[in-house]
Protein backbone atom coordinates (compact mmCIF):
# COMPACT_ATOMS: atom_id res chain seq x y z
CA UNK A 1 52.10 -1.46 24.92
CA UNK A 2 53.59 1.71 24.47
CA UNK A 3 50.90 3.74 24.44
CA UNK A 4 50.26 4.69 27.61
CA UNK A 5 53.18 7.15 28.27
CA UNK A 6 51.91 9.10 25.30
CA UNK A 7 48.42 9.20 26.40
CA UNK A 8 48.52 9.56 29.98
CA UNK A 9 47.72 12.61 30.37
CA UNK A 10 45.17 12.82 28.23
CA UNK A 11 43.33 9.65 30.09
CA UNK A 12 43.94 11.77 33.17
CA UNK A 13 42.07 14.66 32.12
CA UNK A 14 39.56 12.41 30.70
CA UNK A 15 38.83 10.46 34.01
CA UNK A 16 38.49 13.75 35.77
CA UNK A 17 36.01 15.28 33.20
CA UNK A 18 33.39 14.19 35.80
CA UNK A 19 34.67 16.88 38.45
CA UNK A 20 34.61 19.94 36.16
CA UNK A 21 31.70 21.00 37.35
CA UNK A 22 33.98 21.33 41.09
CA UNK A 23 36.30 23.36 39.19
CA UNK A 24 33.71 25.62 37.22
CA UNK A 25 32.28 26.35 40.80
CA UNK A 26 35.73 26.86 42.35
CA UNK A 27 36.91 29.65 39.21
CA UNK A 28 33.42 31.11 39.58
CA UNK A 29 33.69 31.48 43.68
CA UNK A 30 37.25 32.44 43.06
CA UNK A 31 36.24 35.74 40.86
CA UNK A 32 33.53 36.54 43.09
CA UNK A 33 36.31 36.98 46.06
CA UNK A 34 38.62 38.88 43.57
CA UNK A 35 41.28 36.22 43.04
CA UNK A 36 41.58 36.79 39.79
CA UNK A 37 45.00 34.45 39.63
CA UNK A 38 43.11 31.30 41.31
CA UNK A 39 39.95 32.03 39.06
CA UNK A 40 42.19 31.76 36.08
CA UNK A 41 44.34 28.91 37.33
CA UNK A 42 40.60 27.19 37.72
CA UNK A 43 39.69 28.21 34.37
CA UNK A 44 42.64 26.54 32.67
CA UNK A 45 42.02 23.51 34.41
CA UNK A 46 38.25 23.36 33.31
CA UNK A 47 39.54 24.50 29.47
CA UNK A 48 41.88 21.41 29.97
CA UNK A 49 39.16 19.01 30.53
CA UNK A 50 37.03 20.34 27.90
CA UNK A 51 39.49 19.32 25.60
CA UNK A 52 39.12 15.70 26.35
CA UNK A 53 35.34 15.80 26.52
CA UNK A 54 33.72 18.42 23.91
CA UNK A 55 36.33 20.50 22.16
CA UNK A 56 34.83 23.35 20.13
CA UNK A 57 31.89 23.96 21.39
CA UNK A 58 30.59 26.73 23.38
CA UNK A 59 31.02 25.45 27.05
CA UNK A 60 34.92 25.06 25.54
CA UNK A 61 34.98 28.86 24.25
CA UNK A 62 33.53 30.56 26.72
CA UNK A 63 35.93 28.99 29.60
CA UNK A 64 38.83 29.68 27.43
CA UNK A 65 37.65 33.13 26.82
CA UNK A 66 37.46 33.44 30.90
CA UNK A 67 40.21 32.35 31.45
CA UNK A 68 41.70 34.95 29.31
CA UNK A 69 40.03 37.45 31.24
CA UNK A 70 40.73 36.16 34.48
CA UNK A 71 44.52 36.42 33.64
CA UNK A 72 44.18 39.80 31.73
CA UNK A 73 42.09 41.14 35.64
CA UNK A 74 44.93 39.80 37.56
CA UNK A 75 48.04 41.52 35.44
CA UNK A 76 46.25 45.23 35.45
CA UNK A 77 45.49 44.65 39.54
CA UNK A 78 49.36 43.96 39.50
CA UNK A 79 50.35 46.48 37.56
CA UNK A 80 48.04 48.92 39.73
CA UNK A 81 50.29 48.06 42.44
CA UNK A 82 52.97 48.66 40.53
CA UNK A 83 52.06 51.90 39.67
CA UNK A 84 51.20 52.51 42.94
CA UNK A 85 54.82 51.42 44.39
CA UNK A 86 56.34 53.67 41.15
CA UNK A 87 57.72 50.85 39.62
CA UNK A 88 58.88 50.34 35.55
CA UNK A 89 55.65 48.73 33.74
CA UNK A 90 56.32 45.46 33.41
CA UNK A 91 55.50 43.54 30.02
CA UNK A 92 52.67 41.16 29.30
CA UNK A 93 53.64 37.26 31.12
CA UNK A 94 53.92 34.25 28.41
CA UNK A 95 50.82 32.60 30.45
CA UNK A 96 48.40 35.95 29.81
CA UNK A 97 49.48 35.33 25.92
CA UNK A 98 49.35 31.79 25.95
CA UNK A 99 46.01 32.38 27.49
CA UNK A 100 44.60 35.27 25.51
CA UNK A 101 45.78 33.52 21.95
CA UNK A 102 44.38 30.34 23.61
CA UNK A 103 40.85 31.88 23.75
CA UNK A 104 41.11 33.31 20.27
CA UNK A 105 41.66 30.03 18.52
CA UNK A 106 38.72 28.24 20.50
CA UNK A 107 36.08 31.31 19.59
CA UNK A 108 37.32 30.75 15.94
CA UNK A 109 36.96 27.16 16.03
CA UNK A 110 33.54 27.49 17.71
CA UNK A 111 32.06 30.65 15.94
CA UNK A 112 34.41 30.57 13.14
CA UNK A 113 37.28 32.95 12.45
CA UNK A 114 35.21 36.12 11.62
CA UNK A 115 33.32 35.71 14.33
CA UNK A 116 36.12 35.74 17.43
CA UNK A 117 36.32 39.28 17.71
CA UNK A 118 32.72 40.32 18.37
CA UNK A 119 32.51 37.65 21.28
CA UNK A 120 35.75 39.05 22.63
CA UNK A 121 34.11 42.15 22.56
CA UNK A 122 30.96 40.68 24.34
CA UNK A 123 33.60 39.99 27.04
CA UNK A 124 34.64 43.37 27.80
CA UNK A 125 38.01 42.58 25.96
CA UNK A 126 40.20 45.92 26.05
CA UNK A 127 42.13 46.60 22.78
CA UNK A 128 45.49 45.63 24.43
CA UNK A 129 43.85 42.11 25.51
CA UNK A 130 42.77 41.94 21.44
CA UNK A 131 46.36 42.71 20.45
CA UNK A 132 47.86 40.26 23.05
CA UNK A 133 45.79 37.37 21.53
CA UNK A 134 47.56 38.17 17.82
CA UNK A 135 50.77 38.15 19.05
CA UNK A 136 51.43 34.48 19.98
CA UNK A 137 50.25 31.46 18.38
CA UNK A 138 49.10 28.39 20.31
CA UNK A 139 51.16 25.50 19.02
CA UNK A 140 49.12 22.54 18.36
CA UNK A 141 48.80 19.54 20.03
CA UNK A 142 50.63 17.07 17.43
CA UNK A 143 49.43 13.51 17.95
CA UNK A 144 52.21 10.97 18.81
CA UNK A 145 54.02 9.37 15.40
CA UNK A 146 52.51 6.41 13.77
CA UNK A 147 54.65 3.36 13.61
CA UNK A 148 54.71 1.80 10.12
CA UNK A 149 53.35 -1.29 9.76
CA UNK A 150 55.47 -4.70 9.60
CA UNK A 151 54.91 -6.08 6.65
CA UNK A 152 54.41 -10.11 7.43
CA UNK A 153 56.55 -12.22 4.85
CA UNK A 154 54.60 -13.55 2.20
CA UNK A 155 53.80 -17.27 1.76
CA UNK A 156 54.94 -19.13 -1.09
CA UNK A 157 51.79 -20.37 -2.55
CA UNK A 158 53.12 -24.19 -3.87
CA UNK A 159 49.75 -25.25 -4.20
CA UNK A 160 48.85 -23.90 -7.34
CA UNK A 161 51.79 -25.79 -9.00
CA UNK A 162 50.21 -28.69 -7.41
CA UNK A 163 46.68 -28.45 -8.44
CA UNK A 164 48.25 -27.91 -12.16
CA UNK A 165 50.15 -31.25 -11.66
CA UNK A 166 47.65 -32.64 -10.60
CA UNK A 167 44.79 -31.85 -13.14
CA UNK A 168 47.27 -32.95 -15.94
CA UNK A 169 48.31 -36.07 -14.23
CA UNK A 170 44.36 -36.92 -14.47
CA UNK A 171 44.36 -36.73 -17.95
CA UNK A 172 47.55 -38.98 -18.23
CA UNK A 173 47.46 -42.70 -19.15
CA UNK A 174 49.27 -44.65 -16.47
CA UNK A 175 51.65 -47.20 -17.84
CA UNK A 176 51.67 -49.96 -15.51
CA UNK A 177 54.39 -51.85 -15.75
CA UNK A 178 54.42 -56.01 -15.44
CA UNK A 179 56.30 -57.61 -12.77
CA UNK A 180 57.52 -60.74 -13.01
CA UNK A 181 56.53 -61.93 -9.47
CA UNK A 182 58.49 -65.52 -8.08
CA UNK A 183 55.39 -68.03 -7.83
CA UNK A 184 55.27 -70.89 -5.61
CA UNK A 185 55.18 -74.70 -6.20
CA UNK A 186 51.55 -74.73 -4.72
CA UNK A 187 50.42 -72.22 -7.13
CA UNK A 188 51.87 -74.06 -10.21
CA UNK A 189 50.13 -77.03 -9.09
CA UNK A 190 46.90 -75.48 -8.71
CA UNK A 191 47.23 -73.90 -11.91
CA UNK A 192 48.04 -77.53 -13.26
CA UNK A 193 44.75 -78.73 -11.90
CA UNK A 194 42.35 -76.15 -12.92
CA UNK A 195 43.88 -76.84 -16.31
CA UNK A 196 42.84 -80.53 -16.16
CA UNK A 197 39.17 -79.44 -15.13
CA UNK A 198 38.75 -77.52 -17.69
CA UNK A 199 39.68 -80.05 -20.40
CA UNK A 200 37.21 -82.49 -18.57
CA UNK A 201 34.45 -79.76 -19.02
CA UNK A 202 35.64 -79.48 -22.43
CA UNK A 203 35.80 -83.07 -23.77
């Protein structure tokens, strides 16, 4: 209990890890039209499976590094038209940074952290793309707090004080004490006549 608020998302993306191939299809269809904003909207969704099912691995950097690109094709065609309407340039979005510094940290976790740059370049990466991916950090998912542990109250062990008592009290010489018990006139007279048998025996 409790736990499935935190990870609900997470089981979501999990449980859909079987359609990703739909949504690889759809971002590659999507970039053959020239969406570039549904292509990258596509890509994020695949890099967002990935996550749940193999993080760090190839299939995880080069979707990342596509989606990048997607986003980076779809800000120059709109600042083309931009341009074209003789409008101010307008500055990179948050999402191309998210997604550009996105892609950086999953080729260095991949390749390694020398190695990012070269498969940007592969990419067709231009130097502004490269910059935009140093300027933000991706903050990292932080799992959910741990609860401390209850400590259960400890027992009282009272046996050991027992067993002590009682491997003394089997050493111990047991006193008994005599009890003068009330006899019975049928018991003194029985007593008289085993007396009187025995001195018969006797004599």
């Amino acid at each position: 209990p409790g736990r499935e608020d935190v990870y609900s998302m997470q089981l979501q993306r999990l449980l859909c890890g079987s359609y990703s191939s739909v949504a690889m299809e759809s971002a590659r269809l999507w970039r053959e039209v020239g969406s570039h904003a549904n292509s990258a909207r596509d890509c994020f969704w695949v890099c967002q499976q990935l996550e749940e099912l193999c993080p760090a691995t190839c299939l995880h950097a080069h979707w990342a590094g596509e989606w990048a690109t997607r986003s980076w094709k779809h800000f120059m065609r709109e600042e083309r038209l931009n341009i074209s309407k003789k409008l101010p340039a307008s500055p990179m979005p948050s999402e191309l940074l998210r997604a550009a510094s996105y892609a950086r940290r999953s080729f260095g976790q991949c390749f390694g952290p020398r190695l990012w740059l070269p498969q940007a370049q592969h990419l067709g990466w231009p130097i502004q793309l490269v910059a935009a991916s140093l300027r933000e950090e991706v903050a990292a998912v932080k799992p959910p707090p741990r609860k401390p542990k209850q400590t259960r109250p400890r027992r009282m062990k009272c046996y050991k004080a027992a067993s002590i008592c009682w491997n003394d009290a089997r050493h111990m010489e047991v006193e008994m004490e005599e009890v003068n018990r009330p006899t019975l006139k049928g018991e003194e007279a029985m007593s008289e006549f085993s007396a009187a048998l025995q001195s018969l025996f006797q004599s």
